[in-house]
PDB file of N, CA and C in Angstrom:
ATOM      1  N   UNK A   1     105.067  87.472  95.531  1.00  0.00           N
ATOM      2  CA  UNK A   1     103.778  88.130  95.401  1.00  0.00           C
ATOM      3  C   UNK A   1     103.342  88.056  93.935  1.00  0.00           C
ATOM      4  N   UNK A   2     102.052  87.563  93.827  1.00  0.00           N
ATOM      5  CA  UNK A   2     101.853  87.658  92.502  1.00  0.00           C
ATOM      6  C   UNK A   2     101.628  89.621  91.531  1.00  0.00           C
ATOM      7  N   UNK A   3     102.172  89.337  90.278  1.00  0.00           N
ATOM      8  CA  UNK A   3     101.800  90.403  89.548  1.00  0.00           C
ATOM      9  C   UNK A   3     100.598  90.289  88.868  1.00  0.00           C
ATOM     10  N   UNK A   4      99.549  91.703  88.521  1.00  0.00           N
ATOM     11  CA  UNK A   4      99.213  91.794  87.691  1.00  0.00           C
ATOM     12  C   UNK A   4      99.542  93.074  86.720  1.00  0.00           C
ATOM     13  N   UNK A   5      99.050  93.049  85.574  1.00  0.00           N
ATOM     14  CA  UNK A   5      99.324  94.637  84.647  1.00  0.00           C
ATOM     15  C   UNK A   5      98.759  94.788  83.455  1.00  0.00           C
ATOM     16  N   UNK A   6      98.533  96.064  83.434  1.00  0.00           N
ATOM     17  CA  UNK A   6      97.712  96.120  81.833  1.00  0.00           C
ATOM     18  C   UNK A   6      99.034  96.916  81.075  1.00  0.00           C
ATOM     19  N   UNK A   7      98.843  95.934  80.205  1.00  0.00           N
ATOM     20  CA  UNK A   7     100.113  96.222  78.538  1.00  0.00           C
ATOM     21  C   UNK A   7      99.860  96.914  77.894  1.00  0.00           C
ATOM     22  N   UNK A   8     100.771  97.716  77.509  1.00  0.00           N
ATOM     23  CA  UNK A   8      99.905  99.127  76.539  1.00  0.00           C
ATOM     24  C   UNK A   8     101.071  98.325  75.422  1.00  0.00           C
ATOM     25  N   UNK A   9     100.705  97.537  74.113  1.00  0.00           N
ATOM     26  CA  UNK A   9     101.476  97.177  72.909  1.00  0.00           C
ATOM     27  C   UNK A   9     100.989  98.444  72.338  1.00  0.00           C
ATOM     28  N   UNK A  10     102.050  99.263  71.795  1.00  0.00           N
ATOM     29  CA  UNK A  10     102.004 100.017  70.394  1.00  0.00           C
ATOM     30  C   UNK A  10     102.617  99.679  69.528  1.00  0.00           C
ATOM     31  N   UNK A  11     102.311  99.608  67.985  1.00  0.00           N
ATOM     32  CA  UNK A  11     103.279  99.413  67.195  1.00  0.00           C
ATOM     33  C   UNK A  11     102.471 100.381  66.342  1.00  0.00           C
ATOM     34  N   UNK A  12     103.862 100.913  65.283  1.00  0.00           N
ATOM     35  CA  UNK A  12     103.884 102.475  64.647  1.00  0.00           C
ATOM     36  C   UNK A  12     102.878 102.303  63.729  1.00  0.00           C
ATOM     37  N   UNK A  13     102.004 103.296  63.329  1.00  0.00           N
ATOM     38  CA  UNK A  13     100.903 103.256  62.335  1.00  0.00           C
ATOM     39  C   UNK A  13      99.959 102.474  62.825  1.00  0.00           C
ATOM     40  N   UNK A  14      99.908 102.049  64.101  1.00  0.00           N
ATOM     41  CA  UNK A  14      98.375 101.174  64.262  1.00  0.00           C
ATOM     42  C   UNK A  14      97.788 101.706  65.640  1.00  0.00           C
ATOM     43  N   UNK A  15      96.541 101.126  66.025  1.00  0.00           N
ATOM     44  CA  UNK A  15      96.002 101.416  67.375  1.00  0.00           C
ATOM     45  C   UNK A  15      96.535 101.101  68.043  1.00  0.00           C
ATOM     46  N   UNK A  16      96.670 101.551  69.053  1.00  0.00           N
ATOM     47  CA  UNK A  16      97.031 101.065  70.669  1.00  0.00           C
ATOM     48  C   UNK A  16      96.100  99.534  70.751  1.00  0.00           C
ATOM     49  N   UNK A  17      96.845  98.632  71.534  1.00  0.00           N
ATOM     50  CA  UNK A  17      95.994  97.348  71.807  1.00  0.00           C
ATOM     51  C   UNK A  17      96.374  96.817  73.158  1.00  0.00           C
ATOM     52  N   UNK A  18      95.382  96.941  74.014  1.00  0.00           N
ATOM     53  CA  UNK A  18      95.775  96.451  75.488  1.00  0.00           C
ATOM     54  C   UNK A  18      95.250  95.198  75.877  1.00  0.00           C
ATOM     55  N   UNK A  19      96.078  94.446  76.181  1.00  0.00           N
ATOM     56  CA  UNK A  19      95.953  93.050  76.944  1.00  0.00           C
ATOM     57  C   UNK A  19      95.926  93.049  78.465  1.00  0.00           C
ATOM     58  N   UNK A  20      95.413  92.304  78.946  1.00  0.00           N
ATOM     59  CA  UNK A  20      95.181  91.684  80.330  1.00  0.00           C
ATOM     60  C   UNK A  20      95.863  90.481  80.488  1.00  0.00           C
ATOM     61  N   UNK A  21      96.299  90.564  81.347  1.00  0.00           N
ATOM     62  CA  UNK A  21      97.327  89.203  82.169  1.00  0.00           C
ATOM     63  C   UNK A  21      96.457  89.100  83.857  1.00  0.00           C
ATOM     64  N   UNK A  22      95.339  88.065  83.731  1.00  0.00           N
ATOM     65  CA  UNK A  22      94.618  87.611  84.414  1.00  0.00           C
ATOM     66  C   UNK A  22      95.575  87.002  85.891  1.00  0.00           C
ATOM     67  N   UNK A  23      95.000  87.240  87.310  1.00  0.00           N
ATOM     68  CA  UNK A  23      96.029  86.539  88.297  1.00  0.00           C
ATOM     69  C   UNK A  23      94.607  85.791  88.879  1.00  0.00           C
ATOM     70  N   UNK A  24      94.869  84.826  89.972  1.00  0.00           N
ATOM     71  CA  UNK A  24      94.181  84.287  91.180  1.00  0.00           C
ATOM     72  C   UNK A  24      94.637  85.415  91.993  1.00  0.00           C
ATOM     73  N   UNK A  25      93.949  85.771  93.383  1.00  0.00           N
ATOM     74  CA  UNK A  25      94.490  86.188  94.675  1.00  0.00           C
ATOM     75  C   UNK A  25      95.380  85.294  95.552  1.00  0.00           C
ATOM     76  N   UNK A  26      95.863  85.510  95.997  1.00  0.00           N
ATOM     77  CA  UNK A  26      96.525  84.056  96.901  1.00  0.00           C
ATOM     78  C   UNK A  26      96.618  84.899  98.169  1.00  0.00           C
ATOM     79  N   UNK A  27      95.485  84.243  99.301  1.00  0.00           N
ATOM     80  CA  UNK A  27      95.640  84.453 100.405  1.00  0.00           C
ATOM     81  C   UNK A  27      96.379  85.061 101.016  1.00  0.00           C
ATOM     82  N   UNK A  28      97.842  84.344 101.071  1.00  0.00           N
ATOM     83  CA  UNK A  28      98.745  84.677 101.899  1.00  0.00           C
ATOM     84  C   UNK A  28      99.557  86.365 101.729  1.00  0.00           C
ATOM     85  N   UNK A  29      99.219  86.458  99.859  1.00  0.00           N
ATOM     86  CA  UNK A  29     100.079  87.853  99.553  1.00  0.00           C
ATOM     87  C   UNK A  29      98.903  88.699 100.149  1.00  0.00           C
ATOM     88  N   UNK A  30      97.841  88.214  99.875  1.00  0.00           N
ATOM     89  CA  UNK A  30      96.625  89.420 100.486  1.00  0.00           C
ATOM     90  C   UNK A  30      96.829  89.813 101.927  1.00  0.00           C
ATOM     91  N   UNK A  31      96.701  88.659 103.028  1.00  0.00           N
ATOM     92  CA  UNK A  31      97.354  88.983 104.139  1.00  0.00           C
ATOM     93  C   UNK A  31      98.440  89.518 104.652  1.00  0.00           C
ATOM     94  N   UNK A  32      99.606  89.499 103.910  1.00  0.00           N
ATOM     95  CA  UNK A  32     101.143  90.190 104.037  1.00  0.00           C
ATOM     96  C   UNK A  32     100.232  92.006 104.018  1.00  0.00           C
ATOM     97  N   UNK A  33      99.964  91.966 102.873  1.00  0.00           N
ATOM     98  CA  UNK A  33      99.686  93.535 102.420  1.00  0.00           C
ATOM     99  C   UNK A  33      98.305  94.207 103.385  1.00  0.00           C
ATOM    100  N   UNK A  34      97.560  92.855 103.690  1.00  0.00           N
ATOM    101  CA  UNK A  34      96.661  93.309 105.177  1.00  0.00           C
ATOM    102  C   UNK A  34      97.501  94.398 106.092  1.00  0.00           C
ATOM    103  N   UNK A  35      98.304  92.979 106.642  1.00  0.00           N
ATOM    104  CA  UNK A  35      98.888  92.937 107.978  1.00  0.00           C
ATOM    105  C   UNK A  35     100.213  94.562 107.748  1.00  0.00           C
ATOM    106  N   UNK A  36     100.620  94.656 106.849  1.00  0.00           N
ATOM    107  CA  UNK A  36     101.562  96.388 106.474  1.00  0.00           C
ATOM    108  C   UNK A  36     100.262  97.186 106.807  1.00  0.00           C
ATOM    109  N   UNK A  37      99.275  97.185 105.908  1.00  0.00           N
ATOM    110  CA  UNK A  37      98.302  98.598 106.071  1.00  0.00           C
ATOM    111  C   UNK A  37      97.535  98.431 107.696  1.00  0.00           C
ATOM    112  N   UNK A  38      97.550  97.685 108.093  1.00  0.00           N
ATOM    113  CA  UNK A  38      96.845  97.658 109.638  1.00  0.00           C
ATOM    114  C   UNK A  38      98.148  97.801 110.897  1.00  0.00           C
ATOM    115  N   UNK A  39      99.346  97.973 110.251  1.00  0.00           N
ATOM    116  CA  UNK A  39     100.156  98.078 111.362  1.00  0.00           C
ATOM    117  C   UNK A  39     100.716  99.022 111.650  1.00  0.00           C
ATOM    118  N   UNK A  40     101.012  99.737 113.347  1.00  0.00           N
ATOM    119  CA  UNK A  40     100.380 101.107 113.857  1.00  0.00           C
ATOM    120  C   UNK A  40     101.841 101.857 113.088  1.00  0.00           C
ATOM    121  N   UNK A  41     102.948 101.490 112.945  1.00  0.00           N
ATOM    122  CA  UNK A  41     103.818 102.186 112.450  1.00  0.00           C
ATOM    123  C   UNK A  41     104.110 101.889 110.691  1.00  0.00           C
ATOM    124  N   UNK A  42     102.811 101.627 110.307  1.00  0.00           N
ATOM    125  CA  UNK A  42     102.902 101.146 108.569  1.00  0.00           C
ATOM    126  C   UNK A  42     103.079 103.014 108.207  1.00  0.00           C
ATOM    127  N   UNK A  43     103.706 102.704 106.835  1.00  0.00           N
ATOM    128  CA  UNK A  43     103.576 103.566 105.982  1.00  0.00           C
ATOM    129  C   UNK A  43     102.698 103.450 104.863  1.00  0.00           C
ATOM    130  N   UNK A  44     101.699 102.666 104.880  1.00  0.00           N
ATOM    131  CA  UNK A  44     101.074 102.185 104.234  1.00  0.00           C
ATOM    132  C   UNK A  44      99.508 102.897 104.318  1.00  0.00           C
ATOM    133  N   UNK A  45      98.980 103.570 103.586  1.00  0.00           N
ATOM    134  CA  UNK A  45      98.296 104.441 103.926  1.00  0.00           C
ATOM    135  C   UNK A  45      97.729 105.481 103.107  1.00  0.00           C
ATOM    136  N   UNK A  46      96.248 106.536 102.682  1.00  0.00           N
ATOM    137  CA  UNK A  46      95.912 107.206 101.941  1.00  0.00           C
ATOM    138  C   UNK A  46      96.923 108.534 102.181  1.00  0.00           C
ATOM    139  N   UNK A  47      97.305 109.241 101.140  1.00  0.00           N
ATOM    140  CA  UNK A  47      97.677 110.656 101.161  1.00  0.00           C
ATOM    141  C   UNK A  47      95.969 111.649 101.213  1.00  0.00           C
ATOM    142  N   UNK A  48      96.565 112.390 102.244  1.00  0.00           N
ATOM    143  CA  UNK A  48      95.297 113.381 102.428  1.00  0.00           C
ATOM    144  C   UNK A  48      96.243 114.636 101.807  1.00  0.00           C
ATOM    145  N   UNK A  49      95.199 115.208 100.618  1.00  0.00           N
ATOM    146  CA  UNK A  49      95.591 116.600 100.654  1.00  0.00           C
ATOM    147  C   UNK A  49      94.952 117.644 101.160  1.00  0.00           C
ATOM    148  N   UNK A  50      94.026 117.560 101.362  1.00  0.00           N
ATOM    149  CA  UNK A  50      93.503 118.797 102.137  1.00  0.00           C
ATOM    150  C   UNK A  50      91.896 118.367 102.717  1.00  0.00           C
ATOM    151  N   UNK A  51      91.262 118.950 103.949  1.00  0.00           N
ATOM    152  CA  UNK A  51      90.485 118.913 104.422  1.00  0.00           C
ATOM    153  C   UNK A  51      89.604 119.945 104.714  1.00  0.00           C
ATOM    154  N   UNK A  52      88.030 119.925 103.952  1.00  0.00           N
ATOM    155  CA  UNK A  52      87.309 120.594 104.498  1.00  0.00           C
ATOM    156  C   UNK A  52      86.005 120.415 105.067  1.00  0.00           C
ATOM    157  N   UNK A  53      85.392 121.305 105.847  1.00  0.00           N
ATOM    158  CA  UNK A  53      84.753 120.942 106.687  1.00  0.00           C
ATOM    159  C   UNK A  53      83.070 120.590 105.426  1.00  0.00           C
ATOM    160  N   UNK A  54      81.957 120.474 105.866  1.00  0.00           N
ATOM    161  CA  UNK A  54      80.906 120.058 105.242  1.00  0.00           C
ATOM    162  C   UNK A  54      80.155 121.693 104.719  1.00  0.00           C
ATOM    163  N   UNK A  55      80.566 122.873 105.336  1.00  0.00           N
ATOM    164  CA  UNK A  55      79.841 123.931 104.816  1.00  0.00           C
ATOM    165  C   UNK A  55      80.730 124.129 104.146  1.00  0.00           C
ATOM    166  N   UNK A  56      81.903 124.176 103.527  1.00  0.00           N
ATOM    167  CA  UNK A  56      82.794 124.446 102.997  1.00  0.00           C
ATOM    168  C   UNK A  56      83.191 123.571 101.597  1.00  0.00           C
ATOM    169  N   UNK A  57      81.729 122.469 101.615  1.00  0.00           N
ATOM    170  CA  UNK A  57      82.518 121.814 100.542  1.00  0.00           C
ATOM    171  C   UNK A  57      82.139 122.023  99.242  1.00  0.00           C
ATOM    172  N   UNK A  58      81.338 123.296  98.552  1.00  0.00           N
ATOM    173  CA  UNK A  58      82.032 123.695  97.186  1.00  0.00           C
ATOM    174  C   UNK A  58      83.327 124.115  97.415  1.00  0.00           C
ATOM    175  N   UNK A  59      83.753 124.361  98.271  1.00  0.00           N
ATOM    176  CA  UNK A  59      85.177 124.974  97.904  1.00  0.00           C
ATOM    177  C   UNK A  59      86.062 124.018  97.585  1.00  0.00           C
ATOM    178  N   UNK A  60      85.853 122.589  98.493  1.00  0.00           N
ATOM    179  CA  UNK A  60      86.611 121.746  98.168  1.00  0.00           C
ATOM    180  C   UNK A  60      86.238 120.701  97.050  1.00  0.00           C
ATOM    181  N   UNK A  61      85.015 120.978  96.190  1.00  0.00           N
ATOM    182  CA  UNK A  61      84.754 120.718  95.194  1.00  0.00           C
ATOM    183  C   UNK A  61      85.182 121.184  93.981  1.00  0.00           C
ATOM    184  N   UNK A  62      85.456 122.978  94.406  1.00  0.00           N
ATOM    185  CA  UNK A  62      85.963 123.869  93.455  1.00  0.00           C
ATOM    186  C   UNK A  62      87.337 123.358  93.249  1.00  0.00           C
ATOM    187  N   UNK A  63      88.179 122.686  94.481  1.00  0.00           N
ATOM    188  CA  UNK A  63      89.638 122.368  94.677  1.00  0.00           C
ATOM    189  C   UNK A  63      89.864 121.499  93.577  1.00  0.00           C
ATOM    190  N   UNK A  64      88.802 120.505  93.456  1.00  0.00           N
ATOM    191  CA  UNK A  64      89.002 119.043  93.068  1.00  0.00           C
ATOM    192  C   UNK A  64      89.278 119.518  90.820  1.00  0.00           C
ATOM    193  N   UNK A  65      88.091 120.435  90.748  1.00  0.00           N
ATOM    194  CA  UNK A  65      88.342 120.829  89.777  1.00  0.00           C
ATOM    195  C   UNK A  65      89.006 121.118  89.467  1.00  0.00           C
ATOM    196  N   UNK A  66      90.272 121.695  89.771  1.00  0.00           N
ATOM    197  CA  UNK A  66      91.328 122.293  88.759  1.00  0.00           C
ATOM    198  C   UNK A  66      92.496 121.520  89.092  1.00  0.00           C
ATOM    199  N   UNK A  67      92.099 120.117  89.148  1.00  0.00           N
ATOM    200  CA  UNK A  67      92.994 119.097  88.884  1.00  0.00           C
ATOM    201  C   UNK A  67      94.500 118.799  89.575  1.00  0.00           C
ATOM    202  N   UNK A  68      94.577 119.701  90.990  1.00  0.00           N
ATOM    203  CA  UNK A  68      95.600 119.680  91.114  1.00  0.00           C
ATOM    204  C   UNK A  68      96.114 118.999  92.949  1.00  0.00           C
ATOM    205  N   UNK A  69      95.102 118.455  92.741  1.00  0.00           N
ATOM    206  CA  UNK A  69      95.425 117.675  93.925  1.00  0.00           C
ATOM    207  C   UNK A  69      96.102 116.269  93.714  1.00  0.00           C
ATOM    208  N   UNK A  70      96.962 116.481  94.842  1.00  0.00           N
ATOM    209  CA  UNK A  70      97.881 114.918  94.991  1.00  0.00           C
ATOM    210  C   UNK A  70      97.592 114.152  95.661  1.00  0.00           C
ATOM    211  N   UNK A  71      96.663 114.033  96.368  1.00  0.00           N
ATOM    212  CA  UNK A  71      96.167 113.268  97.470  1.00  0.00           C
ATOM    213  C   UNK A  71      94.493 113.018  97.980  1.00  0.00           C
ATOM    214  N   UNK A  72      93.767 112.450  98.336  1.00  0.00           N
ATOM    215  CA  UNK A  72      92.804 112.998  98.681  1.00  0.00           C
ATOM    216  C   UNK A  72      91.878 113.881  99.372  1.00  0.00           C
ATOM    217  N   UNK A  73      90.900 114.535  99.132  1.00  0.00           N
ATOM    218  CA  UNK A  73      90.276 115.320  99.491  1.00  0.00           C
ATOM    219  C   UNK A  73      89.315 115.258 100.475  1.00  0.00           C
ATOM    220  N   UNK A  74      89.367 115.655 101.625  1.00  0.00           N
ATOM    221  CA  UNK A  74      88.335 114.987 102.779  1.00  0.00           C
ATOM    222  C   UNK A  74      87.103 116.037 103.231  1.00  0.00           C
ATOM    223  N   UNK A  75      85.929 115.349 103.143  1.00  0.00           N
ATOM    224  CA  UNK A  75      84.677 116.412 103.520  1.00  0.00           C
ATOM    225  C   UNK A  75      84.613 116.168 104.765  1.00  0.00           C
ATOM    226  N   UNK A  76      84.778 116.527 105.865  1.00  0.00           N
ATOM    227  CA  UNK A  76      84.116 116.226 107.559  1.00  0.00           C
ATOM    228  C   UNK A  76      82.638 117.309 107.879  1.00  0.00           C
ATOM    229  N   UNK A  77      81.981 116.104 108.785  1.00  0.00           N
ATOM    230  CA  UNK A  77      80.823 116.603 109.286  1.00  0.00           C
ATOM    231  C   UNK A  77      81.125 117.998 110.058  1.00  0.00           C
TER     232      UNK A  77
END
């Protein structure tokens, strides 16, 4: 599978300087990682942390604010 990553170089007394290491996609890794997230027993998948309904969603706006969610936050109709 190809990598990509952003480099955090520090060296002491200077700025931070971040590089990019550019990839192609290659089909086939895209499809592997398709075919995990579309399959019925994948673990592959969003974390929900909490759900609220649509009258309820300052509250779950209020949630989002104090930074302490691990997962995402879902508004339903």
């Amino acid at each position: 599978m190809t990598k990509h990553r952003l480099l955090n170089v520090i060296k002491r007394g200077s700025i931070p300087q971040y590089t990019f290491a550019v990839v192609v996609p290659h089909g086939g890794d895209l499809q592997q990682i398709m075919d995990l997230a579309m399959s019925p027993d994948s673990s592959i998948g969003p974390v929900i942390d909490r759900t609220y309904s649509l009258e309820d969603a300052e509250q779950a706006f209020a949630y989002l604010e104090q930074g302490h969610a691990t997962g995402k936050v879902i508004i339903v109709p």
